[in-house]
C-alpha atoms as a PDB file:
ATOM      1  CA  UNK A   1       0.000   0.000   0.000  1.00  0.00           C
ATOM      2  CA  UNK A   2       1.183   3.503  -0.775  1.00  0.00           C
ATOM      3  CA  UNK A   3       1.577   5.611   2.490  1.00  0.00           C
ATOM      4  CA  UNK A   4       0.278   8.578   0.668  1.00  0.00           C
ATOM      5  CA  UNK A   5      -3.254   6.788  -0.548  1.00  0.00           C
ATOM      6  CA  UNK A   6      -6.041   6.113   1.760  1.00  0.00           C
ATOM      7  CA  UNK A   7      -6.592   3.003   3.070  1.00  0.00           C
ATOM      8  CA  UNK A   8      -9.149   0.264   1.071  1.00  0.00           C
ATOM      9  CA  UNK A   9     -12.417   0.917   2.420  1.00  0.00           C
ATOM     10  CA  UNK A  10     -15.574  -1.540   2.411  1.00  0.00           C
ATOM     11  CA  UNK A  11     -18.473  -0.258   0.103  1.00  0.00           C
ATOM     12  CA  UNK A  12     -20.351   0.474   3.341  1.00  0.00           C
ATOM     13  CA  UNK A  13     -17.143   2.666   4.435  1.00  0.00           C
ATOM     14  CA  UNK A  14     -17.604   1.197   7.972  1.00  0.00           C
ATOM     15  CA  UNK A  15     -14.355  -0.299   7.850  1.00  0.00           C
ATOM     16  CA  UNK A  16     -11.077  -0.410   6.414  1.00  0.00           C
ATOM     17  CA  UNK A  17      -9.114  -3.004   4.651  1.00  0.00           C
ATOM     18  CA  UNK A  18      -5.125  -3.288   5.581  1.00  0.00           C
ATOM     19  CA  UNK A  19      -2.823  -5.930   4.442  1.00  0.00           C
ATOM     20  CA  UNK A  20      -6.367  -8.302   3.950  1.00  0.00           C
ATOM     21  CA  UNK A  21      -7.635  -7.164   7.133  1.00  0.00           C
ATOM     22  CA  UNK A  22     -10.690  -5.284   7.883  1.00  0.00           C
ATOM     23  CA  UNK A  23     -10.063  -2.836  10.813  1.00  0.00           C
ATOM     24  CA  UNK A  24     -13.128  -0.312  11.970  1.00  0.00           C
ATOM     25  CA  UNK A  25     -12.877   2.847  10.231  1.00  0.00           C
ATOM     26  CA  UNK A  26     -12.576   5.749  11.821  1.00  0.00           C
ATOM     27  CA  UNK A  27     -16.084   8.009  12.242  1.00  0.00           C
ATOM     28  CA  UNK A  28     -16.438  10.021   9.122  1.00  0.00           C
ATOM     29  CA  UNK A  29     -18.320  13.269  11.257  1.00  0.00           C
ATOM     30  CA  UNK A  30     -15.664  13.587  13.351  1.00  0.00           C
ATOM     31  CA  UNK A  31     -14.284  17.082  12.034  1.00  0.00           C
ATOM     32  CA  UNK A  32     -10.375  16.757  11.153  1.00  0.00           C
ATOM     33  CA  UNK A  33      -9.154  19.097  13.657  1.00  0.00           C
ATOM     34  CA  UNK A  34     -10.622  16.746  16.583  1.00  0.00           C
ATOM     35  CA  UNK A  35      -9.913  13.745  14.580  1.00  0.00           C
ATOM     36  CA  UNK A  36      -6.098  15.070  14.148  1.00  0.00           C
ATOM     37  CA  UNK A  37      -6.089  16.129  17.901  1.00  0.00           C
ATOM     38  CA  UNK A  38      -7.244  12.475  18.851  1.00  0.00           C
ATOM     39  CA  UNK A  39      -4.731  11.101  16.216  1.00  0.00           C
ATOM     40  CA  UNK A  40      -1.528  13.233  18.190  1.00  0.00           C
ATOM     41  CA  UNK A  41      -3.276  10.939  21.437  1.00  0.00           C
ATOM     42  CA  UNK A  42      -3.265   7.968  19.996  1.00  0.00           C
ATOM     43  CA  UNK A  43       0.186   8.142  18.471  1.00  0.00           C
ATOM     44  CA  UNK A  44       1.454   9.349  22.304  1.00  0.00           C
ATOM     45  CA  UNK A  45      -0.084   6.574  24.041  1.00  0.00           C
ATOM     46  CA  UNK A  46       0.896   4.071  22.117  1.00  0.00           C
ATOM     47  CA  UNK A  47       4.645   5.689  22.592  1.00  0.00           C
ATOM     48  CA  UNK A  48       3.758   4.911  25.855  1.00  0.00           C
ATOM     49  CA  UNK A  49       3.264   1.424  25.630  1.00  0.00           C
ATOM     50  CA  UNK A  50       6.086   0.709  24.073  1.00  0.00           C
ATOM     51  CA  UNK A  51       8.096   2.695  26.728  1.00  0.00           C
ATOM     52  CA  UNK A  52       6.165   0.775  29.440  1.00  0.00           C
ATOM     53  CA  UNK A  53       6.640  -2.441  27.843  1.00  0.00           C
ATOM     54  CA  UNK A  54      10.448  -1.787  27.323  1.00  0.00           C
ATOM     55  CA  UNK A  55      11.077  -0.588  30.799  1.00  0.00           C
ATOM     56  CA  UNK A  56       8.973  -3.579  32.465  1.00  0.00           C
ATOM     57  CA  UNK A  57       6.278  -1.311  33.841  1.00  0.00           C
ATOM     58  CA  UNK A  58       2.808  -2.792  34.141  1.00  0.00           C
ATOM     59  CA  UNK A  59       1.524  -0.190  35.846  1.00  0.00           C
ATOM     60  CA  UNK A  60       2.631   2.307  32.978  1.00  0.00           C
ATOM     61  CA  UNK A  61       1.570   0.050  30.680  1.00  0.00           C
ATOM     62  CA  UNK A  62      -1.919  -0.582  31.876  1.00  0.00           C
ATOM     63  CA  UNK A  63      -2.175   3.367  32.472  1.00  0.00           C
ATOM     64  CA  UNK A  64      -1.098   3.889  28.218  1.00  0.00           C
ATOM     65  CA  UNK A  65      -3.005   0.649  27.258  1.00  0.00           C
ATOM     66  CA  UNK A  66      -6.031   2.753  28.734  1.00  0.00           C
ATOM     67  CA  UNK A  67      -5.417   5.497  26.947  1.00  0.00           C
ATOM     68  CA  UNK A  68      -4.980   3.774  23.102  1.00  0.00           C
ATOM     69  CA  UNK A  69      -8.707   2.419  23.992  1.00  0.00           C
ATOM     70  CA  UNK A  70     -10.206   5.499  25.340  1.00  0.00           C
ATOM     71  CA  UNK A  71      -8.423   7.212  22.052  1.00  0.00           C
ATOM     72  CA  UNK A  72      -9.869   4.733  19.617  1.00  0.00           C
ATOM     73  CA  UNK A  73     -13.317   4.734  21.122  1.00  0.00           C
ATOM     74  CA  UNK A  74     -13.472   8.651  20.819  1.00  0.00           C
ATOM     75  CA  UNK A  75     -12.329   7.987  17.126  1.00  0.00           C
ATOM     76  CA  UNK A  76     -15.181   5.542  16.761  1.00  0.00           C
ATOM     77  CA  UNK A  77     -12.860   2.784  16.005  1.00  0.00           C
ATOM     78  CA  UNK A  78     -13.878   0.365  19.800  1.00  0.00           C
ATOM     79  CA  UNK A  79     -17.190   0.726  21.241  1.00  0.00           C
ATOM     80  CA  UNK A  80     -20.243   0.732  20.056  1.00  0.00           C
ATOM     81  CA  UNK A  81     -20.008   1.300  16.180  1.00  0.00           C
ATOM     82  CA  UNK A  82     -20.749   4.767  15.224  1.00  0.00           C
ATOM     83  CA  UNK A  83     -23.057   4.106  12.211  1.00  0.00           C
ATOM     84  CA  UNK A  84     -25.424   2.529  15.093  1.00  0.00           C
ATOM     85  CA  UNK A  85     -24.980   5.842  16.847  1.00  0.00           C
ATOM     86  CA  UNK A  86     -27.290   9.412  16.575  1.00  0.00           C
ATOM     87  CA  UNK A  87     -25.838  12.436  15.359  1.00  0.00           C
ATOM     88  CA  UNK A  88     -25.729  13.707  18.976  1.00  0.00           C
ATOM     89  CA  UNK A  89     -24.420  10.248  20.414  1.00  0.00           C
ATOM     90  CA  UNK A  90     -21.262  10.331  18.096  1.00  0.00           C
ATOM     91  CA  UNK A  91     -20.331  13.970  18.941  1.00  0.00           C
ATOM     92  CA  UNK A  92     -20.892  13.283  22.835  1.00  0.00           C
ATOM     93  CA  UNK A  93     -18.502  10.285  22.310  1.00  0.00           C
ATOM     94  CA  UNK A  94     -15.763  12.391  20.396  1.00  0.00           C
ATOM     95  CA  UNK A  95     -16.015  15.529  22.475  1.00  0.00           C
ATOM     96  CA  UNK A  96     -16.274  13.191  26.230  1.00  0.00           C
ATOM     97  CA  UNK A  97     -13.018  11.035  24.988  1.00  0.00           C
ATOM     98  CA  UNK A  98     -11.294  14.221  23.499  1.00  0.00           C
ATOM     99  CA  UNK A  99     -11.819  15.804  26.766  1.00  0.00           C
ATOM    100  CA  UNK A 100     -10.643  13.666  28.814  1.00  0.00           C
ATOM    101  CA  UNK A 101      -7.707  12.376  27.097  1.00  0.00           C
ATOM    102  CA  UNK A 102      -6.567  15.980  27.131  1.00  0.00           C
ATOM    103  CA  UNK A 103      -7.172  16.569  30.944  1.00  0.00           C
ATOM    104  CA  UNK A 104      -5.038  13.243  31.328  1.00  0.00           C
ATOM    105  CA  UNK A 105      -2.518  14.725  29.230  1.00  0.00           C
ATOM    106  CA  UNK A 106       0.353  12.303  27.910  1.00  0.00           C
ATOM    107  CA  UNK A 107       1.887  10.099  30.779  1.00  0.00           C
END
C-alpha cells in the first residue's frame, strides 16, 4: 500500500481493509481538527506502551493501554459502532473522549 493513498475501504465505508484485514474505520463526522487532535493521542499513548513495555512497567503500561482504547473509542474505532450511533451520540462520544484524554494529558 502507498503511504500517501487512503486506506481500502468496504463499500459500506464502515471499515477499512489493511494488508487483507478489515479494521473499523474511523467516524467520518468527526471534524479533522478533533480527529487530528485524537490522532496526536493515539500516536502518544501508544509511545507509551512501548516505553512501558520496554522498561517492564505494568503499571505504565496498563495506564497507556487505557489510553490507546479510550483514544480509539473517541475515534469511533472500539465501542459501540458509530453508524449505530445518533448524530448527537457520536459527537458526545468524540467531544467526552477528546476531553478527557486531554485533561489526562500524555503520561
Amino acid at each position: 500500500m502507498d503511504v500517501h493513498q487512503p486506506p481500502e475501504k468496504t463499500p459500506d465505508g464502515h471499515f477499512v481493509v489493511i494488508g487483507g484485514r478489515r479494521w473499523r474505520a474511523t467516524d467520518p463526522s468527526l471534524p479533522e481538527e478533533t480527529a487530528a487532535r485524537l490522532r496526536r493521542h493515539l500516536m502518544a499513548a501508544r509511545r507509551a506502551v512501548r516505553s512501558a513495555t520496554s522498561a517492564d512497567d505494568p503499571g505504565a503500561e496498563r495506564s497507556a493501554r487505557a489510553r490507546v482504547h479510550r483514544a480509539k473509542v473517541a475515534l469511533g474505532e472500539r465501542g459501540t459502532p458509530w453508524w449505530e450511533q445518533s448524530g448527537a451520540e457520536r459527537r458526545r462520544r468524540w467531544r467526552d473522549g477528546l476531553a478527557r484524554l486531554e485533561e489526562d494529558g500524555p503520561r
